[in-house]
C-alpha atoms as a PDB file:
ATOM      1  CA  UNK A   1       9.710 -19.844 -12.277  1.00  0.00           C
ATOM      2  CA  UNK A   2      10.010 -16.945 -14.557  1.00  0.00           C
ATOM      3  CA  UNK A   3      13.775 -15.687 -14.933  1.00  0.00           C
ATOM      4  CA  UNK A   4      12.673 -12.009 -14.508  1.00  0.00           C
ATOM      5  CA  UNK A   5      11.785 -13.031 -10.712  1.00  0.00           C
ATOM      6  CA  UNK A   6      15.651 -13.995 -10.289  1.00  0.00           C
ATOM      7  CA  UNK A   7      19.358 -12.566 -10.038  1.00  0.00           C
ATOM      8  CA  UNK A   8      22.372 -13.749 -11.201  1.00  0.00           C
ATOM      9  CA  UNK A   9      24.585 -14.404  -8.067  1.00  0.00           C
ATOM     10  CA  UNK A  10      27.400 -13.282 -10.174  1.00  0.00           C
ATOM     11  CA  UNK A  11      25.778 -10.029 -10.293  1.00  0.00           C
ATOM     12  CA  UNK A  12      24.952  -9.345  -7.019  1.00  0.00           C
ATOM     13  CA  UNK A  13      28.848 -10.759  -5.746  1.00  0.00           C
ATOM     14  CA  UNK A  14      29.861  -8.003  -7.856  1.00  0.00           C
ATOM     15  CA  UNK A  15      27.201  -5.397  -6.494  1.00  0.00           C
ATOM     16  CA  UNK A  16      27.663  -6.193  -2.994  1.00  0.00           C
ATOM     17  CA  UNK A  17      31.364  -6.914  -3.590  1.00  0.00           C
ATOM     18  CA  UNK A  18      31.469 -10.571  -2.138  1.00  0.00           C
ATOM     19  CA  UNK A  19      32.945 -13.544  -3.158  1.00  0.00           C
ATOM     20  CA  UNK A  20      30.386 -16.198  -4.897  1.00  0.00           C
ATOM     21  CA  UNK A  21      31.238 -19.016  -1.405  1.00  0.00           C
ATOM     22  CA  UNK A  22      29.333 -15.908   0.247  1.00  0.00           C
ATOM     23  CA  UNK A  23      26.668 -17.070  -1.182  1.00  0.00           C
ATOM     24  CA  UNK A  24      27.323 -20.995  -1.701  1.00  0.00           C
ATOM     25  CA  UNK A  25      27.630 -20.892   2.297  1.00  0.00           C
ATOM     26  CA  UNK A  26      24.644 -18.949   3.122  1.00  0.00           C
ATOM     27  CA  UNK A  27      22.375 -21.859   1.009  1.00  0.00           C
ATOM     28  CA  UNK A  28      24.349 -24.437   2.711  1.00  0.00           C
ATOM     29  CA  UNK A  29      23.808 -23.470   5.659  1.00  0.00           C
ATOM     30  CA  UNK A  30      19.894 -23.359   4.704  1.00  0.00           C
ATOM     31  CA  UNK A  31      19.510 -19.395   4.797  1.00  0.00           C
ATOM     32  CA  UNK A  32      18.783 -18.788   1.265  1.00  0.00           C
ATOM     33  CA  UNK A  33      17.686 -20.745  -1.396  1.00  0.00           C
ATOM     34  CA  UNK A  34      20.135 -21.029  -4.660  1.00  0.00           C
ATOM     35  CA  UNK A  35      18.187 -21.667  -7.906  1.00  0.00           C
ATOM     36  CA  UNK A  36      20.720 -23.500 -10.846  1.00  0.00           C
ATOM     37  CA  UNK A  37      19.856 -22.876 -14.467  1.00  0.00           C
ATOM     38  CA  UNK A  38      22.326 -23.721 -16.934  1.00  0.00           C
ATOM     39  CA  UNK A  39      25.307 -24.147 -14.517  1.00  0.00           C
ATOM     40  CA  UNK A  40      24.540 -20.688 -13.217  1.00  0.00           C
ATOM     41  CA  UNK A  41      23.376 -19.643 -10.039  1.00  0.00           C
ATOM     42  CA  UNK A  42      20.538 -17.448  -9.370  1.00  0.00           C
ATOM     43  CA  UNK A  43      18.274 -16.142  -6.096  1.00  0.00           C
ATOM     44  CA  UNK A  44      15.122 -15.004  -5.693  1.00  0.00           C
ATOM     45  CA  UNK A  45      14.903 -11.247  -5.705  1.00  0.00           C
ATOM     46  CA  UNK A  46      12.276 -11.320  -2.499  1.00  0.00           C
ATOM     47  CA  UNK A  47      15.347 -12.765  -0.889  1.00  0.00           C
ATOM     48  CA  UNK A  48      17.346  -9.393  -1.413  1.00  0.00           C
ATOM     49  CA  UNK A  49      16.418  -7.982   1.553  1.00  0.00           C
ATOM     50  CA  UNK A  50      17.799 -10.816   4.074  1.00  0.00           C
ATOM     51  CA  UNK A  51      21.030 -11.140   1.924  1.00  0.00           C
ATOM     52  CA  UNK A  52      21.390  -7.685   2.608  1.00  0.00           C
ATOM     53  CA  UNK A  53      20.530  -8.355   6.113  1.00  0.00           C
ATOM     54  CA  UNK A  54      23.061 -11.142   6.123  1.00  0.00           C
ATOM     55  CA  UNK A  55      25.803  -8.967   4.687  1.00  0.00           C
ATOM     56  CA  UNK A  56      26.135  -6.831   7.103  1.00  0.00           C
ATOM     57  CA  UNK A  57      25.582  -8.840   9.869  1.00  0.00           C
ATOM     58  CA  UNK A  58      28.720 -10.797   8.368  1.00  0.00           C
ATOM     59  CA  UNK A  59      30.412  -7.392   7.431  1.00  0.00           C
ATOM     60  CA  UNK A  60      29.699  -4.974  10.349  1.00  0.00           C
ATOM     61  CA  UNK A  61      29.177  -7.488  13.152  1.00  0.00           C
ATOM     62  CA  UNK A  62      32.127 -10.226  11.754  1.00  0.00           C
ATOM     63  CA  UNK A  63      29.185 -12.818  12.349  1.00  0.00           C
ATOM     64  CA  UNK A  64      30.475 -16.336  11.193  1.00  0.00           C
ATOM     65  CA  UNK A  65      27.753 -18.461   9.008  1.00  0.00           C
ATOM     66  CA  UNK A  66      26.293 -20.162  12.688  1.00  0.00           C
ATOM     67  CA  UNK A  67      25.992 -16.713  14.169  1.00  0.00           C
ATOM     68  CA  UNK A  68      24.013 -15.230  10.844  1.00  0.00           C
ATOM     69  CA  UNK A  69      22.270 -18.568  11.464  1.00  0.00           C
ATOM     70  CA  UNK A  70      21.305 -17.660  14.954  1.00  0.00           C
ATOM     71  CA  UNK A  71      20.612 -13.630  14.750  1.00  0.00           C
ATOM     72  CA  UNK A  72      19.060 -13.751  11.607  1.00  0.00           C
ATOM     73  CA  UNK A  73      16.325 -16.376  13.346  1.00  0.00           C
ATOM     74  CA  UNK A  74      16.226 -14.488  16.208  1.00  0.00           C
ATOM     75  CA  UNK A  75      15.208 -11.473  14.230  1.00  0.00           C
ATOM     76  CA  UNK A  76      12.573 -13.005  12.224  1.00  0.00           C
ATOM     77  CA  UNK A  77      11.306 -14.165  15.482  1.00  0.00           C
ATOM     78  CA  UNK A  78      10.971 -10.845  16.988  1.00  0.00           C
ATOM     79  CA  UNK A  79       9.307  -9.827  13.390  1.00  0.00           C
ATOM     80  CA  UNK A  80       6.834 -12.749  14.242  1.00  0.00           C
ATOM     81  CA  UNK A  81       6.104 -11.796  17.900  1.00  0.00           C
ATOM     82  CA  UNK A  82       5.857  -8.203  16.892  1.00  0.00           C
ATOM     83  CA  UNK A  83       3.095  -9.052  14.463  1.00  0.00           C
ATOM     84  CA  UNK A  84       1.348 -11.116  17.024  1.00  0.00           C
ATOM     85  CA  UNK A  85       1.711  -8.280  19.176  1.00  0.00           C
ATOM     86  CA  UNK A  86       0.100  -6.091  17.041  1.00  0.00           C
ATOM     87  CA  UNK A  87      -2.900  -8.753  16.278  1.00  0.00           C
ATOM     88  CA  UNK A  88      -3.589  -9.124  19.722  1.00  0.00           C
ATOM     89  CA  UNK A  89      -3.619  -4.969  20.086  1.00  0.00           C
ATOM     90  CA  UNK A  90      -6.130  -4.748  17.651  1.00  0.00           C
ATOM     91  CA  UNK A  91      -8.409  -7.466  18.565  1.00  0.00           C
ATOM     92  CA  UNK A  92      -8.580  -5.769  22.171  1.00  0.00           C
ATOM     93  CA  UNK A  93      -9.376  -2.635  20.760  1.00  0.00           C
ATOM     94  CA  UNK A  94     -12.049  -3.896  18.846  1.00  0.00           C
ATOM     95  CA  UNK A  95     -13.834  -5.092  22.556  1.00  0.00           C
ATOM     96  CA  UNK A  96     -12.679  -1.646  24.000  1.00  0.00           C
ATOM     97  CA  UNK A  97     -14.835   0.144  21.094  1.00  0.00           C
ATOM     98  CA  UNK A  98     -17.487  -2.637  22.221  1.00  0.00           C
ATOM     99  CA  UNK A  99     -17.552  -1.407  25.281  1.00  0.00           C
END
């Protein structure tokens, strides 16, 4: 894995202004994946955008690590219905334009 494709933790703590167990919890609990390189610890930056997620529903909602757990699978659920959703829409409107 090229190194341009990852983050420093240690930057983003001091970015996002958390403490480095932030993250440590958030891979133990299985909700990110921590790479290690040379005793440092690095994420992937398509990952950003759930940390973020995570962060404020930690931040804003005071979500402990089993409710981030449980509303952050809940809303990639939704994300997954929703694109169902919009599968099955356009498959029906291809028969409709049949018709």
């Amino acid at each position: 894995m090229k190194t341009e494709e990852l983050i420093r933790i240690d930057e983003l703590c001091v970015h996002y202004e958390v403490e480095h167990t932030f993250f440590t919890h958030l891979s133990e609990a299985g909700l990110i994946e921590l790479t290690i390189i040379e005793n440092t610890s690095y994420i992937h930056t398509n990952l950003i955008g759930d940390v973020e997620k995570m962060m404020r529903l930690h931040h804003d909602l005071q979500l402990n690590m089993e409710g981030i757990d449980v509303v952050f699978h809940l809303l990639n659920k939704i994300d997954h219905l929703n694109s169902e959703l919009s599968a099955a829409k356009n498959r029906l409107r291809l028969y409709e334009d049949d018709l």
